[in-house]
Protein backbone atom coordinates (compact mmCIF):
# COMPACT_ATOMS: atom_id res chain seq x y z
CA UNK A 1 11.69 2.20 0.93
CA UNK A 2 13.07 -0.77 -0.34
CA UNK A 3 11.68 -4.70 0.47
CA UNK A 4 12.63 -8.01 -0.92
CA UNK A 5 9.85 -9.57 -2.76
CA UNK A 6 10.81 -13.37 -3.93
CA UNK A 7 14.55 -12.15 -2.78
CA UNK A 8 14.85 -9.26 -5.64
CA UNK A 9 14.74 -5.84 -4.43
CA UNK A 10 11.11 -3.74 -5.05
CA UNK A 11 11.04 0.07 -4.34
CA UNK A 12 7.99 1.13 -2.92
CA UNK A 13 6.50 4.30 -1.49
CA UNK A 14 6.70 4.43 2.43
CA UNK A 15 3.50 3.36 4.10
CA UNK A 16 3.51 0.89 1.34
CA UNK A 17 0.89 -1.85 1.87
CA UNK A 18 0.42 -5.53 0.11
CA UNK A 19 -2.20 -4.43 -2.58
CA UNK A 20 0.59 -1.61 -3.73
CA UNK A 21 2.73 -4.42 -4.90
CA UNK A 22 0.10 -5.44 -7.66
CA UNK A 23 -0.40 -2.05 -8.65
CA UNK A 24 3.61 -1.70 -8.76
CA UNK A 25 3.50 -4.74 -10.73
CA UNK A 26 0.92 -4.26 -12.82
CA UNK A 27 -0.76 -7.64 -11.86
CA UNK A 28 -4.07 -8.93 -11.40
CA UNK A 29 -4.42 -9.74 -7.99
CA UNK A 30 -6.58 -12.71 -8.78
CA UNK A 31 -4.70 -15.90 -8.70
CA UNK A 32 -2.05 -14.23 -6.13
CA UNK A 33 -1.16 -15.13 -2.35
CA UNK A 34 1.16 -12.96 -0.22
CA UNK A 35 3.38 -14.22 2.80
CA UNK A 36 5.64 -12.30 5.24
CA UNK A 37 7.98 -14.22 7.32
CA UNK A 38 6.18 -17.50 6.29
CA UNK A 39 2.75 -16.55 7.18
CA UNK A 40 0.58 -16.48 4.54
CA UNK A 41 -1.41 -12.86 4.50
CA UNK A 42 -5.15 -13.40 3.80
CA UNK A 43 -6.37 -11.25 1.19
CA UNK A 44 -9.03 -8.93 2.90
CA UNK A 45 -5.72 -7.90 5.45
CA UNK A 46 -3.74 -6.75 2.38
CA UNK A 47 -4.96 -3.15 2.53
CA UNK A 48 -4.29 -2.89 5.78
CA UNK A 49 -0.63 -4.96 6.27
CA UNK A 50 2.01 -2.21 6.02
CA UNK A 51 5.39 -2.79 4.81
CA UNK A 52 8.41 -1.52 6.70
CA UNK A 53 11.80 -1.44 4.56
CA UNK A 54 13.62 -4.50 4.39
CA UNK A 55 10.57 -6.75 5.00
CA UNK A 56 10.77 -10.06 3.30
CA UNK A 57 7.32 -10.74 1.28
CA UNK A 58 6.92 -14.18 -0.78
CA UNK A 59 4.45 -13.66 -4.13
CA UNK A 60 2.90 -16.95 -4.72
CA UNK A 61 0.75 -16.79 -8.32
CA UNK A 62 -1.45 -19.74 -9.32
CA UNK A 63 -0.83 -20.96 -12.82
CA UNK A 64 -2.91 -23.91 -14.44
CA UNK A 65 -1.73 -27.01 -15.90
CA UNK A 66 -0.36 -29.99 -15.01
């Protein structure tokens, strides 16, 4: 199945869930926030938030500075 994450296509497996992005991505999930249709996911609901094909996820990632 195919979803839009940050408006670029991502191919996932179906049954996909948030916490297979990172390990698509190769990403620490530390530092990371997830939102679907504006609502920001909490993290401990990311194993269990399925994905359905065309759903619209937002990747947030913390990055220090200033």
């Amino acid at each position: 199945m195919k979803i839009k994450l940050n408006g670029e296509d991502l191919e996932l497996n179906d049954g996909a869930v948030l916490t297979d992005i990172c390990a698509k991505l190769e990403i620490d999930s530390k530092g990371v926030a997830f939102a679907i249709d504006c609502d920001v996911i909490p993290r401990d609901e990311w194993a269990s938030t399925k994905l359905a094909d065309g759903t619209e996820v937002m990747m947030i990632r913390a990055a220090c500075g200033g």
